[in-house]
C-alpha atoms as a PDB file:
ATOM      1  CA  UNK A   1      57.903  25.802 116.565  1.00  0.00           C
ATOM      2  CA  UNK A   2      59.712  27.345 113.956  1.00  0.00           C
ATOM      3  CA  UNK A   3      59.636  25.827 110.310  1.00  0.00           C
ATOM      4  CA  UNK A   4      62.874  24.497 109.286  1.00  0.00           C
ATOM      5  CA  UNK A   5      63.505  26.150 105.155  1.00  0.00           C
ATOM      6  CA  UNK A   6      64.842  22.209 103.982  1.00  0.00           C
ATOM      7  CA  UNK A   7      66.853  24.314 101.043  1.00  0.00           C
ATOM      8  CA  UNK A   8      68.975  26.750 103.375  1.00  0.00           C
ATOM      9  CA  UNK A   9      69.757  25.369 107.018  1.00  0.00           C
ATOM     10  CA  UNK A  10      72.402  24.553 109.572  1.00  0.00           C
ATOM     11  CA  UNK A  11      72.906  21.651 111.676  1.00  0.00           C
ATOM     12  CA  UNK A  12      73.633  22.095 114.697  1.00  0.00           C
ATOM     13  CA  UNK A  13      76.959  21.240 115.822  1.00  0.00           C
ATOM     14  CA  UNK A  14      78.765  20.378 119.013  1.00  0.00           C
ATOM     15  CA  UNK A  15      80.155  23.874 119.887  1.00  0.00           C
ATOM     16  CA  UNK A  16      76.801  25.268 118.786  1.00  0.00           C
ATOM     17  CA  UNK A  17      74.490  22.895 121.616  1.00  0.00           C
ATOM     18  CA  UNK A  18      77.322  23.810 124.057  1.00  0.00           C
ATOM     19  CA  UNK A  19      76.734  27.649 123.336  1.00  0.00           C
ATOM     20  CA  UNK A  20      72.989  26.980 123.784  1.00  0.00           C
ATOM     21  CA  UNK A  21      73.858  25.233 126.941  1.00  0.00           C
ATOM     22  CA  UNK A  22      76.212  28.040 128.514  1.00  0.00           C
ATOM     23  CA  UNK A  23      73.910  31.003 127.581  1.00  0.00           C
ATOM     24  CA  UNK A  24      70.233  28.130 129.362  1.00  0.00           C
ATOM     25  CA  UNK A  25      73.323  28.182 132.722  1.00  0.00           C
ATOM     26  CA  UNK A  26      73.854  31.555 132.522  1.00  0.00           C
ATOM     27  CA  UNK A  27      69.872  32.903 132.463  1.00  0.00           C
ATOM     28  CA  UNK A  28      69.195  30.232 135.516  1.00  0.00           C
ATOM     29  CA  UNK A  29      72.338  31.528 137.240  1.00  0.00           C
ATOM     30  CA  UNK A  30      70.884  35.471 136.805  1.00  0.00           C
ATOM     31  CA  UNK A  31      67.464  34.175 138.235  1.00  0.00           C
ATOM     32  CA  UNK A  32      68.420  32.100 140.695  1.00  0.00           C
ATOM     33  CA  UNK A  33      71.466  32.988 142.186  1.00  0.00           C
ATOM     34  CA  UNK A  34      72.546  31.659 144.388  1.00  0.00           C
ATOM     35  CA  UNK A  35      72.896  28.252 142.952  1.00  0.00           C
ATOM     36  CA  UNK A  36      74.690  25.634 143.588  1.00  0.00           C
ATOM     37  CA  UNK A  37      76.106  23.335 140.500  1.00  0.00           C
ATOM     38  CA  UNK A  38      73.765  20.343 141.895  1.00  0.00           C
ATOM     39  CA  UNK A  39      70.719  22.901 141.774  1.00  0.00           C
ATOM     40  CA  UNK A  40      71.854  24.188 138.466  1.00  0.00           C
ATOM     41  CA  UNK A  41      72.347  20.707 137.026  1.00  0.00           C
ATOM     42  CA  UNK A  42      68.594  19.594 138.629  1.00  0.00           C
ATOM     43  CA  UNK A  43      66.827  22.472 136.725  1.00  0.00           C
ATOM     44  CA  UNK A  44      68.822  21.672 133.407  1.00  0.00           C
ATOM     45  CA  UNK A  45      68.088  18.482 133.965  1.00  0.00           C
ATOM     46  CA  UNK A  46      71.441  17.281 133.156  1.00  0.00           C
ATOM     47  CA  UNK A  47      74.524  15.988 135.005  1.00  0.00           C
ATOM     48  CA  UNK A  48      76.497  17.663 137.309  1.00  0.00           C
ATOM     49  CA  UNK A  49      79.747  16.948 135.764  1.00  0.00           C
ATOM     50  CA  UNK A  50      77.607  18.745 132.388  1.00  0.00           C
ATOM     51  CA  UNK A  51      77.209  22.008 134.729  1.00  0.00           C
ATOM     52  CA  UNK A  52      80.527  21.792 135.976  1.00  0.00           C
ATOM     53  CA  UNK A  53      82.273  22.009 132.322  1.00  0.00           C
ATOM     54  CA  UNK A  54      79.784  24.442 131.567  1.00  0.00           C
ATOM     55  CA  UNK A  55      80.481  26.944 134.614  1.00  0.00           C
ATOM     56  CA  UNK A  56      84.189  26.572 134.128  1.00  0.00           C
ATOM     57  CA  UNK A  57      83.859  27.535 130.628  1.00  0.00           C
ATOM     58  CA  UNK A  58      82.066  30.729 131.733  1.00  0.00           C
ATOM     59  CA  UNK A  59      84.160  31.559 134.706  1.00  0.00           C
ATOM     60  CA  UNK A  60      86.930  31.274 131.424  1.00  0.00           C
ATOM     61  CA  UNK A  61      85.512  33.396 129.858  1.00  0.00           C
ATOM     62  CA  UNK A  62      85.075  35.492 132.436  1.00  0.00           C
ATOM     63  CA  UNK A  63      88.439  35.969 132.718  1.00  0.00           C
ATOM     64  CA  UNK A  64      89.888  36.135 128.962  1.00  0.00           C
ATOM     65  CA  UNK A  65      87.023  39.878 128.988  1.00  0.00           C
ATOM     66  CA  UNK A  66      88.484  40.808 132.541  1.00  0.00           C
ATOM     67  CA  UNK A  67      92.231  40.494 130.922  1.00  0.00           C
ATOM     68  CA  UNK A  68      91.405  42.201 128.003  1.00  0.00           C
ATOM     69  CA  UNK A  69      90.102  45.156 130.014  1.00  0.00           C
ATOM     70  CA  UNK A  70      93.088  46.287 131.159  1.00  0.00           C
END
């Protein structure tokens, strides 16, 4: 584990753990696809309301890049 300098950190914060989360989805999505949300949410072990916020927010995302595109 890596040490933690107690004079120059930063907490993680809500939109941080969410980023973590999204980028953990998208890496099980690329090796496991196809997946279902239920599957997804089983290897994350979290809910599968959890994976369904997070796959929306990527599918978003998704399509903010694909707009910007063209």
């Amino acid at each position: 584990m890596r040490k933690i300098n107690p004079h120059d950190f930063h907490v993680a914060t809500r939109p941080t753990s969410r980023e973590v989360n999204r980028r953990i989805a998208l890496n099980l999505v690329h090796q496991h696809q196809p997946i279902s949300r239920a599957d997804l949410a089983r290897r994350m072990k979290v809910g599968r309301g959890v994976v369904s916020v997070l796959v929306n927010e990527l599918r978003s995302q998704e399509s903010i890049k694909d707009r910007h595109k063209h």
